[in-house]
PDB file of N, CA and C in Angstrom:
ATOM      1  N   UNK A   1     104.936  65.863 123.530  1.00  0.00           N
ATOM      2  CA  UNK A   1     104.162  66.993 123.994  1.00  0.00           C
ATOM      3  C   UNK A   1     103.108  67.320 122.944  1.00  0.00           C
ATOM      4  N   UNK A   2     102.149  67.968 123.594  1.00  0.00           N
ATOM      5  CA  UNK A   2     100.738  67.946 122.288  1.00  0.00           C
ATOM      6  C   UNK A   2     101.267  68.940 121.629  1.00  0.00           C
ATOM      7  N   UNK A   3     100.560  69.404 120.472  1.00  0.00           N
ATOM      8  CA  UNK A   3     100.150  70.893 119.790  1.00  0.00           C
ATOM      9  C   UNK A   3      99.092  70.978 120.291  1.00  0.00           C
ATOM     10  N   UNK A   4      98.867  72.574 120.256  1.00  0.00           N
ATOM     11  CA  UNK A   4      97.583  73.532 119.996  1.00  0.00           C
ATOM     12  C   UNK A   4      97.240  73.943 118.865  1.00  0.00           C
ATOM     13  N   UNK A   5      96.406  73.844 117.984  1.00  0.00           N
ATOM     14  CA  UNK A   5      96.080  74.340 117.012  1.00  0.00           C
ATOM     15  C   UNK A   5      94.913  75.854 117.177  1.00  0.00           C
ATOM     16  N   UNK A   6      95.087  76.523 116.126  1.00  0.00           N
ATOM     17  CA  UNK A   6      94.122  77.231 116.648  1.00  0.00           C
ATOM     18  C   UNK A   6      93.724  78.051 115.348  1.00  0.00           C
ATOM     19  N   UNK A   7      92.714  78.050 114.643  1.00  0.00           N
ATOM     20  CA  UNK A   7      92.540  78.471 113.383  1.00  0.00           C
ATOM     21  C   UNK A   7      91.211  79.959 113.777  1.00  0.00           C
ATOM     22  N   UNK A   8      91.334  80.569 112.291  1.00  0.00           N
ATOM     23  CA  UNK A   8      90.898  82.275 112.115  1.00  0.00           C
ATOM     24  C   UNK A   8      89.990  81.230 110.980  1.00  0.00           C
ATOM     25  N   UNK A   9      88.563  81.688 110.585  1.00  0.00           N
ATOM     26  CA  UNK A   9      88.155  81.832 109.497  1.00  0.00           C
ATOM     27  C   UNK A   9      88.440  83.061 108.588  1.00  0.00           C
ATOM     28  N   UNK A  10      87.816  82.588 107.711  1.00  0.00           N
ATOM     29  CA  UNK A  10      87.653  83.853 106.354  1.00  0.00           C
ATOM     30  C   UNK A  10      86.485  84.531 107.130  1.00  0.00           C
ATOM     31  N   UNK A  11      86.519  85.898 106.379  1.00  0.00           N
ATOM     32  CA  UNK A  11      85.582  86.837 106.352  1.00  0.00           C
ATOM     33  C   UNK A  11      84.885  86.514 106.072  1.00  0.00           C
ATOM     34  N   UNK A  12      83.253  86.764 106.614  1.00  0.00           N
ATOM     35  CA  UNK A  12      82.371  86.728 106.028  1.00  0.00           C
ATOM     36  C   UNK A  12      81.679  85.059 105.398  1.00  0.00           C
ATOM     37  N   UNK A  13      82.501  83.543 106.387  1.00  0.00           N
ATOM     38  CA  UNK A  13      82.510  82.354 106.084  1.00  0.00           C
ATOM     39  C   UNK A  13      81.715  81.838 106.294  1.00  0.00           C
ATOM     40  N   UNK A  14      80.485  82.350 107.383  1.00  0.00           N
ATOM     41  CA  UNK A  14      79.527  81.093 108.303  1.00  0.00           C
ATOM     42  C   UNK A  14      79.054  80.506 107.060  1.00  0.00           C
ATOM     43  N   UNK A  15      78.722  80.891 106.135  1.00  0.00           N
ATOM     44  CA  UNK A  15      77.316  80.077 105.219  1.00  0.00           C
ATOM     45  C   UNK A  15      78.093  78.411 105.076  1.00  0.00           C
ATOM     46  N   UNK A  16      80.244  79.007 104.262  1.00  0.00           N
ATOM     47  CA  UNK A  16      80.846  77.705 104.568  1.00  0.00           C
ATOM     48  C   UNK A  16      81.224  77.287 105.243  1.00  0.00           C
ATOM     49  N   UNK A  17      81.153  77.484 106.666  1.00  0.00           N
ATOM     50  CA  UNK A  17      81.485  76.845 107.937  1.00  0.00           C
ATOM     51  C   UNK A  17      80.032  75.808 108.106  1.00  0.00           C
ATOM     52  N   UNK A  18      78.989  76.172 107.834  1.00  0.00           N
ATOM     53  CA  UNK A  18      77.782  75.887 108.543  1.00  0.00           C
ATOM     54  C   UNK A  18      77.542  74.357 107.176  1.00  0.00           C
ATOM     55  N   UNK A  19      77.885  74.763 105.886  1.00  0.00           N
ATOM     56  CA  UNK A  19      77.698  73.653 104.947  1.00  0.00           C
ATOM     57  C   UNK A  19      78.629  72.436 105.070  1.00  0.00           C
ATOM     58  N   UNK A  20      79.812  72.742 105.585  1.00  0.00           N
ATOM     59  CA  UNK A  20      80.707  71.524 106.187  1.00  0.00           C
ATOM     60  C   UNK A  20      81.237  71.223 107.458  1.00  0.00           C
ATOM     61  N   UNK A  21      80.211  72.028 108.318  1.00  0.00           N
ATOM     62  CA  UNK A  21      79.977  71.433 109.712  1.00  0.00           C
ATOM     63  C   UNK A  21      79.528  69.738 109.908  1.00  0.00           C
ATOM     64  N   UNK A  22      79.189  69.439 109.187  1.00  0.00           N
ATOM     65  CA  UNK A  22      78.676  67.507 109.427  1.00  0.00           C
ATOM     66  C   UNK A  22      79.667  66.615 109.257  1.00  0.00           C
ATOM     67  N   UNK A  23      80.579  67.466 108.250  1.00  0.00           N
ATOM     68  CA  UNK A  23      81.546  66.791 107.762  1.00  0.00           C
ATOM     69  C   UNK A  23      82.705  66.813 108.912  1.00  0.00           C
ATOM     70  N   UNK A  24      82.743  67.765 108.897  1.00  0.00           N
ATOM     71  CA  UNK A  24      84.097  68.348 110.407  1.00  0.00           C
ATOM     72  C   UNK A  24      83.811  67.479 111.566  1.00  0.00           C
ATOM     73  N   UNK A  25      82.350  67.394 112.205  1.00  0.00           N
ATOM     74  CA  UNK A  25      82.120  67.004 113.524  1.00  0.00           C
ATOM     75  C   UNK A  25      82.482  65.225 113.296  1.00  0.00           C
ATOM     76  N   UNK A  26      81.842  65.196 111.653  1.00  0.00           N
ATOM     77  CA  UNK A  26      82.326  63.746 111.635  1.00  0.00           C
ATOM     78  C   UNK A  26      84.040  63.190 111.685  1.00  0.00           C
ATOM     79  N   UNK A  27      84.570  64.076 111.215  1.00  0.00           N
ATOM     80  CA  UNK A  27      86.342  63.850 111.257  1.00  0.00           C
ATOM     81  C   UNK A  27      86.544  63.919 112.541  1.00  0.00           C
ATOM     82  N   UNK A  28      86.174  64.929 113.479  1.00  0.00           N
ATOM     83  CA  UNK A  28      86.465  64.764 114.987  1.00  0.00           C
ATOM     84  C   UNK A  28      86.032  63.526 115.370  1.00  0.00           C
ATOM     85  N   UNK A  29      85.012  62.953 115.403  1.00  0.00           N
ATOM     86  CA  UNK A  29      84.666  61.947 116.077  1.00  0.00           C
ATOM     87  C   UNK A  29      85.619  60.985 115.665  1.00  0.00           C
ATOM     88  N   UNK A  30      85.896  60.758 114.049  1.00  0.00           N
ATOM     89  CA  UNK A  30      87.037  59.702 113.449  1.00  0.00           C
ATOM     90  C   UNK A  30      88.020  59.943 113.907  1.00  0.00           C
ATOM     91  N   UNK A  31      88.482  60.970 114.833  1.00  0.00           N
ATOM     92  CA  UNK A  31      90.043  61.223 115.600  1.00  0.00           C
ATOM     93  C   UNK A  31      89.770  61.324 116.938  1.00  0.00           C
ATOM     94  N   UNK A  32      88.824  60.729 117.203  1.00  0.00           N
ATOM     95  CA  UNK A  32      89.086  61.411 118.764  1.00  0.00           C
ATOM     96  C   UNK A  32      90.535  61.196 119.607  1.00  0.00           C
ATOM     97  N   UNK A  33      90.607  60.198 119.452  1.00  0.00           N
ATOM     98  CA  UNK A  33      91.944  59.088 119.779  1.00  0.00           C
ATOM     99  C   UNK A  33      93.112  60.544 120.224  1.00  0.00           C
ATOM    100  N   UNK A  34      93.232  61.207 118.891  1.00  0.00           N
ATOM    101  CA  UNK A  34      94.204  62.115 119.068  1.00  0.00           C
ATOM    102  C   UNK A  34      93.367  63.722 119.894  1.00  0.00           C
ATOM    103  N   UNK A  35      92.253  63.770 119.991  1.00  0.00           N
ATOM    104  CA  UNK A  35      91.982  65.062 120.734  1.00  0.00           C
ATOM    105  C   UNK A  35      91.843  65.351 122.219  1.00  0.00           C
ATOM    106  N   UNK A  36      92.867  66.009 122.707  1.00  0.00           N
ATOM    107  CA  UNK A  36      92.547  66.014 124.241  1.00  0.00           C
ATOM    108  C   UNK A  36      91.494  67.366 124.442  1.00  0.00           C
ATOM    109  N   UNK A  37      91.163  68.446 123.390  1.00  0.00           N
ATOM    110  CA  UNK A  37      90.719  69.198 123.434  1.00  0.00           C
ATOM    111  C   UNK A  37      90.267  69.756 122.271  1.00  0.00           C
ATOM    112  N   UNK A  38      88.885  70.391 121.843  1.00  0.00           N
ATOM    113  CA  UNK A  38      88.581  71.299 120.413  1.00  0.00           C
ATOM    114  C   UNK A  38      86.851  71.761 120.552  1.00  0.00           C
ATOM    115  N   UNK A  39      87.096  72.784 119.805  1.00  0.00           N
ATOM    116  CA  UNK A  39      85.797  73.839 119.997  1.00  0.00           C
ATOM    117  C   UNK A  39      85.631  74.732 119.828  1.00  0.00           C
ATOM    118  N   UNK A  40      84.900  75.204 118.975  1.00  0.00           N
ATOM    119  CA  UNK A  40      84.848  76.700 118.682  1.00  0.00           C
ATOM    120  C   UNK A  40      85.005  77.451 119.164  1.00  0.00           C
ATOM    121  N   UNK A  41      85.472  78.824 118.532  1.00  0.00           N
ATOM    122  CA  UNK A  41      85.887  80.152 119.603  1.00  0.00           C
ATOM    123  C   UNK A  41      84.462  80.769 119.700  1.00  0.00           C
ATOM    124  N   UNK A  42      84.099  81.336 120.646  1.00  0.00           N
ATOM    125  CA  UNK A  42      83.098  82.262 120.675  1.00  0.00           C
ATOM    126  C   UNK A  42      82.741  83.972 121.384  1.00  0.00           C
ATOM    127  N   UNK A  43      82.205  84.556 120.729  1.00  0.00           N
ATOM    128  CA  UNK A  43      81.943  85.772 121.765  1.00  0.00           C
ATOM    129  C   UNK A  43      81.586  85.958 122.930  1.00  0.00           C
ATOM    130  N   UNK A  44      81.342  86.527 123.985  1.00  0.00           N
ATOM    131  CA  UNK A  44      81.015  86.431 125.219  1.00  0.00           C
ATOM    132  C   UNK A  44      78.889  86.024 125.347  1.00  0.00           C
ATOM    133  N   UNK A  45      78.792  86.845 124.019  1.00  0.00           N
ATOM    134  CA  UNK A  45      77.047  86.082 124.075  1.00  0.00           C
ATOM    135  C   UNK A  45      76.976  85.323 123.208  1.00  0.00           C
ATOM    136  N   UNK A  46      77.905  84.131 123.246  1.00  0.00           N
ATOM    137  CA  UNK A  46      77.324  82.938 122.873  1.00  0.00           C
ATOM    138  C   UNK A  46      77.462  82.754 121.263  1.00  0.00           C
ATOM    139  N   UNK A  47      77.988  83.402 120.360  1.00  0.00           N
ATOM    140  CA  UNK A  47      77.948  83.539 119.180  1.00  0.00           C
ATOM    141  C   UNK A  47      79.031  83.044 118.652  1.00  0.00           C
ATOM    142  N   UNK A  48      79.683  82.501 117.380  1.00  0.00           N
ATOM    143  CA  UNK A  48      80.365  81.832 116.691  1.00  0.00           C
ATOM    144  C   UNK A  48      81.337  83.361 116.190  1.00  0.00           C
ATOM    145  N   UNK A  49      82.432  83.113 116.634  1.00  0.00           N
ATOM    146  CA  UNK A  49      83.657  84.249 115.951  1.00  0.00           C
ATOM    147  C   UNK A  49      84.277  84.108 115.406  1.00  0.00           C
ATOM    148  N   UNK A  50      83.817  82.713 114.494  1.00  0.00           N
ATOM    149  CA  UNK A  50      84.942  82.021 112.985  1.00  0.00           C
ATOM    150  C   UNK A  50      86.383  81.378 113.404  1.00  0.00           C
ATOM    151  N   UNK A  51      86.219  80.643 114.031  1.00  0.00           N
ATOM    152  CA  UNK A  51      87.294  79.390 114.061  1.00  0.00           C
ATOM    153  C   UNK A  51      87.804  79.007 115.399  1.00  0.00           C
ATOM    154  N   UNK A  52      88.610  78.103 115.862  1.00  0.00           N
ATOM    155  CA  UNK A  52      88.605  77.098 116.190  1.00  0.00           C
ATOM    156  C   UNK A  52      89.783  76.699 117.174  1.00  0.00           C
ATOM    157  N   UNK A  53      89.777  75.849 118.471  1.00  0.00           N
ATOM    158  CA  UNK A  53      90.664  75.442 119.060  1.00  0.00           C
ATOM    159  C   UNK A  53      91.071  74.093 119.437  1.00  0.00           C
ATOM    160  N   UNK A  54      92.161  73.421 118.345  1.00  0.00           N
ATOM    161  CA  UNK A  54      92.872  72.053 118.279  1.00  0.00           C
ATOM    162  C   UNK A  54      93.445  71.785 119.646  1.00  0.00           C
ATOM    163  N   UNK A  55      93.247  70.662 120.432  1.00  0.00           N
ATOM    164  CA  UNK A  55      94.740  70.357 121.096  1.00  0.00           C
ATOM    165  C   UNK A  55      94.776  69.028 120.877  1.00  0.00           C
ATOM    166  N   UNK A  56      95.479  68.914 119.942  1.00  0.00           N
ATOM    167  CA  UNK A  56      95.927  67.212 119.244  1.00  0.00           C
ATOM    168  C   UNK A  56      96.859  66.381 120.299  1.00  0.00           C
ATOM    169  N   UNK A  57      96.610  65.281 120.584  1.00  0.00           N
ATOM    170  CA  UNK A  57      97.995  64.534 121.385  1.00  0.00           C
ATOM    171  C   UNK A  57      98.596  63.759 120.090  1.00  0.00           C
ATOM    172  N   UNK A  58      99.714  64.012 119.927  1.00  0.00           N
ATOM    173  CA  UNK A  58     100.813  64.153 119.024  1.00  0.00           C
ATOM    174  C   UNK A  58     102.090  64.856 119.367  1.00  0.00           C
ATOM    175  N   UNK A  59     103.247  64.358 118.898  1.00  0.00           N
ATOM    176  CA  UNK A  59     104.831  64.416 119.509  1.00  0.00           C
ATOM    177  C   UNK A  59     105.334  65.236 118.211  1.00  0.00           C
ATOM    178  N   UNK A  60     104.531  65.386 116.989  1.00  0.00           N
ATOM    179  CA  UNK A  60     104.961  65.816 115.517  1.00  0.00           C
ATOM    180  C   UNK A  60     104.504  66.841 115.095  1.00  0.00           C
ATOM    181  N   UNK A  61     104.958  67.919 114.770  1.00  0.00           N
ATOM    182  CA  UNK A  61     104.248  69.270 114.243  1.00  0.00           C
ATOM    183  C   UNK A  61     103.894  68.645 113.297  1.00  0.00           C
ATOM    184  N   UNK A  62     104.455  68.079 112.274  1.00  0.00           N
ATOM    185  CA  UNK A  62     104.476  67.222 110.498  1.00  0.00           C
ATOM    186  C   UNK A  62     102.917  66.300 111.173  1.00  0.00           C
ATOM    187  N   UNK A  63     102.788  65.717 112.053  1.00  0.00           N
ATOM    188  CA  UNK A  63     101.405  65.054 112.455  1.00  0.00           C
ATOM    189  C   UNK A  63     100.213  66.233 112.823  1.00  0.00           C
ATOM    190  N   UNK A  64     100.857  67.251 113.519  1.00  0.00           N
ATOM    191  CA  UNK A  64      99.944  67.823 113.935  1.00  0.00           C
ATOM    192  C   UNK A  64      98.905  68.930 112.419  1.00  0.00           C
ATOM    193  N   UNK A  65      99.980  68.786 111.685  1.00  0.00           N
ATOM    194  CA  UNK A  65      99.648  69.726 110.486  1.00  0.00           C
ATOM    195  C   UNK A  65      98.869  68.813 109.975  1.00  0.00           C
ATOM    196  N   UNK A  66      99.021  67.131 109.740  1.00  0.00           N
ATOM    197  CA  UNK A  66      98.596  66.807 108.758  1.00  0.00           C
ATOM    198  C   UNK A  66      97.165  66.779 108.994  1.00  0.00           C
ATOM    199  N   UNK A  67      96.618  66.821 110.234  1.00  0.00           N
ATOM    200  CA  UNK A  67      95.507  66.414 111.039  1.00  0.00           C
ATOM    201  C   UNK A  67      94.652  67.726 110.916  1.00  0.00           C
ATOM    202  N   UNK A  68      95.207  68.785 110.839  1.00  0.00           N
ATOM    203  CA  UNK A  68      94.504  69.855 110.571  1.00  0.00           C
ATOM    204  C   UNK A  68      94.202  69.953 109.310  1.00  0.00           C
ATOM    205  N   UNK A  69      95.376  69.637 108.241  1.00  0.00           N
ATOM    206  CA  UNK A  69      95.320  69.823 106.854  1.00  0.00           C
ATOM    207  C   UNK A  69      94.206  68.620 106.667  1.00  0.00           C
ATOM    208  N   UNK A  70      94.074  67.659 106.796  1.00  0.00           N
ATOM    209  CA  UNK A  70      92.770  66.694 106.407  1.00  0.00           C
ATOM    210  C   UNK A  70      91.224  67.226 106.911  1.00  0.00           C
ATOM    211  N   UNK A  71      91.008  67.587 107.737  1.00  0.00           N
ATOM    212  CA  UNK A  71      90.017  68.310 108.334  1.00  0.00           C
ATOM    213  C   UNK A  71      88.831  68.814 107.006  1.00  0.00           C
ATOM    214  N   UNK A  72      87.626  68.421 107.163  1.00  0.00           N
ATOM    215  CA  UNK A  72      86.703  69.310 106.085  1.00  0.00           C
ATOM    216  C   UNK A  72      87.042  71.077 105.788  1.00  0.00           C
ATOM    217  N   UNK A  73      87.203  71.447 106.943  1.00  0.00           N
ATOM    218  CA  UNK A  73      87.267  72.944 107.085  1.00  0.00           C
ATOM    219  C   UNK A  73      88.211  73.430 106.538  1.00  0.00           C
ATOM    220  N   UNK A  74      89.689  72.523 106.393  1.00  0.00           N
ATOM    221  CA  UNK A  74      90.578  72.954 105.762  1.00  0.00           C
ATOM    222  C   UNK A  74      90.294  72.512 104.578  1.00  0.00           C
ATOM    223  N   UNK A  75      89.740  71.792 104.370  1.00  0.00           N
ATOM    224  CA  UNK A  75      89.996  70.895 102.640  1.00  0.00           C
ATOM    225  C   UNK A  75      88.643  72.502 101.646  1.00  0.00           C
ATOM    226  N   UNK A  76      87.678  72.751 102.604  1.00  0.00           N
ATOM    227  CA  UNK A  76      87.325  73.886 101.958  1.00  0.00           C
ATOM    228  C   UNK A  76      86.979  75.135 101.740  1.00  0.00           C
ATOM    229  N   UNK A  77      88.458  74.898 102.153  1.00  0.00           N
ATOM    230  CA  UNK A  77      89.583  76.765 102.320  1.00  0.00           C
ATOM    231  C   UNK A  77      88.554  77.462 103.159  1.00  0.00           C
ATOM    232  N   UNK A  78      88.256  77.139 104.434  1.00  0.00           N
ATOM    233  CA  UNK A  78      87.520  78.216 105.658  1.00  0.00           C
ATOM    234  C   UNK A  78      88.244  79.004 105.970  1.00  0.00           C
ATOM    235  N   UNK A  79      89.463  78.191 106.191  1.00  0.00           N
ATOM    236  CA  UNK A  79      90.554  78.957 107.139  1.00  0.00           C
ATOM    237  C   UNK A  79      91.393  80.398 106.867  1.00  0.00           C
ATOM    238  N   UNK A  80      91.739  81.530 107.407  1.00  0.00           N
ATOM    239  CA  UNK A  80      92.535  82.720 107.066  1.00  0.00           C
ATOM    240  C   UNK A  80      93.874  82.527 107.339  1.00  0.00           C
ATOM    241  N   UNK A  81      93.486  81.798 108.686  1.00  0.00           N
ATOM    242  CA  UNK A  81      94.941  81.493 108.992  1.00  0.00           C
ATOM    243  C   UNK A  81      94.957  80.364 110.448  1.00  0.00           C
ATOM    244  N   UNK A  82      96.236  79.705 110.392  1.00  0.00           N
ATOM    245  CA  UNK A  82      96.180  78.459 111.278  1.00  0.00           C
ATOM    246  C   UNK A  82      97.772  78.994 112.149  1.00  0.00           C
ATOM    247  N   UNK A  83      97.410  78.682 113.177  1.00  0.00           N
ATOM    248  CA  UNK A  83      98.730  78.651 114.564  1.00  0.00           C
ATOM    249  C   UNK A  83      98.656  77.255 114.673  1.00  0.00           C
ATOM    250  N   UNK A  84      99.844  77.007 114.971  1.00  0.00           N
ATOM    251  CA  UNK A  84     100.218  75.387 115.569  1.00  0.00           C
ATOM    252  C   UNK A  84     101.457  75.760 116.130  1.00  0.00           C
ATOM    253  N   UNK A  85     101.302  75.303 117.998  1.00  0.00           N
ATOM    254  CA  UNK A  85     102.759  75.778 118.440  1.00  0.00           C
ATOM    255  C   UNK A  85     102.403  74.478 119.933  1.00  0.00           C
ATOM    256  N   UNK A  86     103.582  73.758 120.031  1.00  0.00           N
ATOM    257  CA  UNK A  86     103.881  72.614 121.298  1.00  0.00           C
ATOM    258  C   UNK A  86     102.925  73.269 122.270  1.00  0.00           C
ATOM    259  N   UNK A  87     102.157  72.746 122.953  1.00  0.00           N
ATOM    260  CA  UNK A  87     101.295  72.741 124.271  1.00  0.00           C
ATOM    261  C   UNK A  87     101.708  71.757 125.877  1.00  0.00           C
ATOM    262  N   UNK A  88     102.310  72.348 126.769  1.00  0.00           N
ATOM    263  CA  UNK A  88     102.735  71.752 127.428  1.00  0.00           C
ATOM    264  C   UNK A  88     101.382  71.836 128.706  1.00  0.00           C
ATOM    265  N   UNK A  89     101.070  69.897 128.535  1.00  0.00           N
ATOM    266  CA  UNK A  89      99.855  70.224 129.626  1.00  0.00           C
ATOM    267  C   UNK A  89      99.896  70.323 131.197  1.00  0.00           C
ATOM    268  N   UNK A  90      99.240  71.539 131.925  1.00  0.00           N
ATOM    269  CA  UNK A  90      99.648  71.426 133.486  1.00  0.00           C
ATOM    270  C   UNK A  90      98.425  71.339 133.668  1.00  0.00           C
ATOM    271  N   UNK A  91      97.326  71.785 133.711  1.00  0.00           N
ATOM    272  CA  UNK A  91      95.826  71.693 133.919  1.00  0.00           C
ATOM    273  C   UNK A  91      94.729  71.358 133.026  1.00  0.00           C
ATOM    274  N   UNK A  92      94.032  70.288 133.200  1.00  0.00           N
ATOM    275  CA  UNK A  92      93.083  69.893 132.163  1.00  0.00           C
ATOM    276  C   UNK A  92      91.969  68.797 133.004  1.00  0.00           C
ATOM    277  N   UNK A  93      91.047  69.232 132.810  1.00  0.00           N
ATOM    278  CA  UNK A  93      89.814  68.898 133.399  1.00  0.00           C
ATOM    279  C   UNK A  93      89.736  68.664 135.276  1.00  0.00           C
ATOM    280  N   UNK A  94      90.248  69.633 135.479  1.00  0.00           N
ATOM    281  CA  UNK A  94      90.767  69.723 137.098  1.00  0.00           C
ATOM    282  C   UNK A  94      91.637  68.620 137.750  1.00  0.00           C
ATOM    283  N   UNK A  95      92.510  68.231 136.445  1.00  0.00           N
ATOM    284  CA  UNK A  95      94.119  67.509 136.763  1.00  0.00           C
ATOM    285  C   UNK A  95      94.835  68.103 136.885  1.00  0.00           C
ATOM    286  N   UNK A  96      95.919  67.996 137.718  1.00  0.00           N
ATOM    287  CA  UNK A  96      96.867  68.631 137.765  1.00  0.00           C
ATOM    288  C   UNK A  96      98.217  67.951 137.068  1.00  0.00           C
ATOM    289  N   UNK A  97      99.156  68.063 135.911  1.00  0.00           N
ATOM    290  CA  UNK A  97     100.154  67.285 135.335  1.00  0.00           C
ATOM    291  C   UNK A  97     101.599  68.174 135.840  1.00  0.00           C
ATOM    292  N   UNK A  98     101.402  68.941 137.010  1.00  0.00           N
ATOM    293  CA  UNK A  98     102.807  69.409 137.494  1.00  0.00           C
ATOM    294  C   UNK A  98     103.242  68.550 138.162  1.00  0.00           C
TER     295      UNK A  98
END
């Protein structure tokens, strides 16, 4: 079953979100393999609200951590705080997995 990841920035982070954004988009692309889903959270107009939504395909919390923990964003301390909890998929891209 996947995880969800789902990370908070720091206060006050864009300047370091925005300096290791090239780096991040590049690690996603080097994982896609494992992403069924990820993308920033945002406000209703369109604006960046500091962090982020994982859904790794992975059977391992210990995998799912490590994948977050390698990440640019984590390697330079963006994060306030990270959720990682099993994701059981029933709907995803107008599939149905019931």
């Amino acid at each position: 079953m996947p995880y969800l990841i789902e990370t908070w920035d720091k206060p006050d982070s864009i300047p370091l979100r925005m300096k290791h954004r090239p780096d991040h988009l590049e690690y996603l692309a080097n994982n896609a393999s494992l992403l069924l889903a990820s993308g920033a959270k945002l406000n209703d107009d369109g604006k960046d609200v500091g962090g982020g939504i994982y859904i790794v395909d992975t059977d391992s919390r210990n995998e799912a951590t490590a994948f977050i923990e390698a990440d640019p964003f984590f390697k330079a301390g963006l994060f306030e705080h990270i959720s990682i909890v099993r994701w059981r998929k029933a709907y995803l891209a107008n599939v149905c997995f019931l």
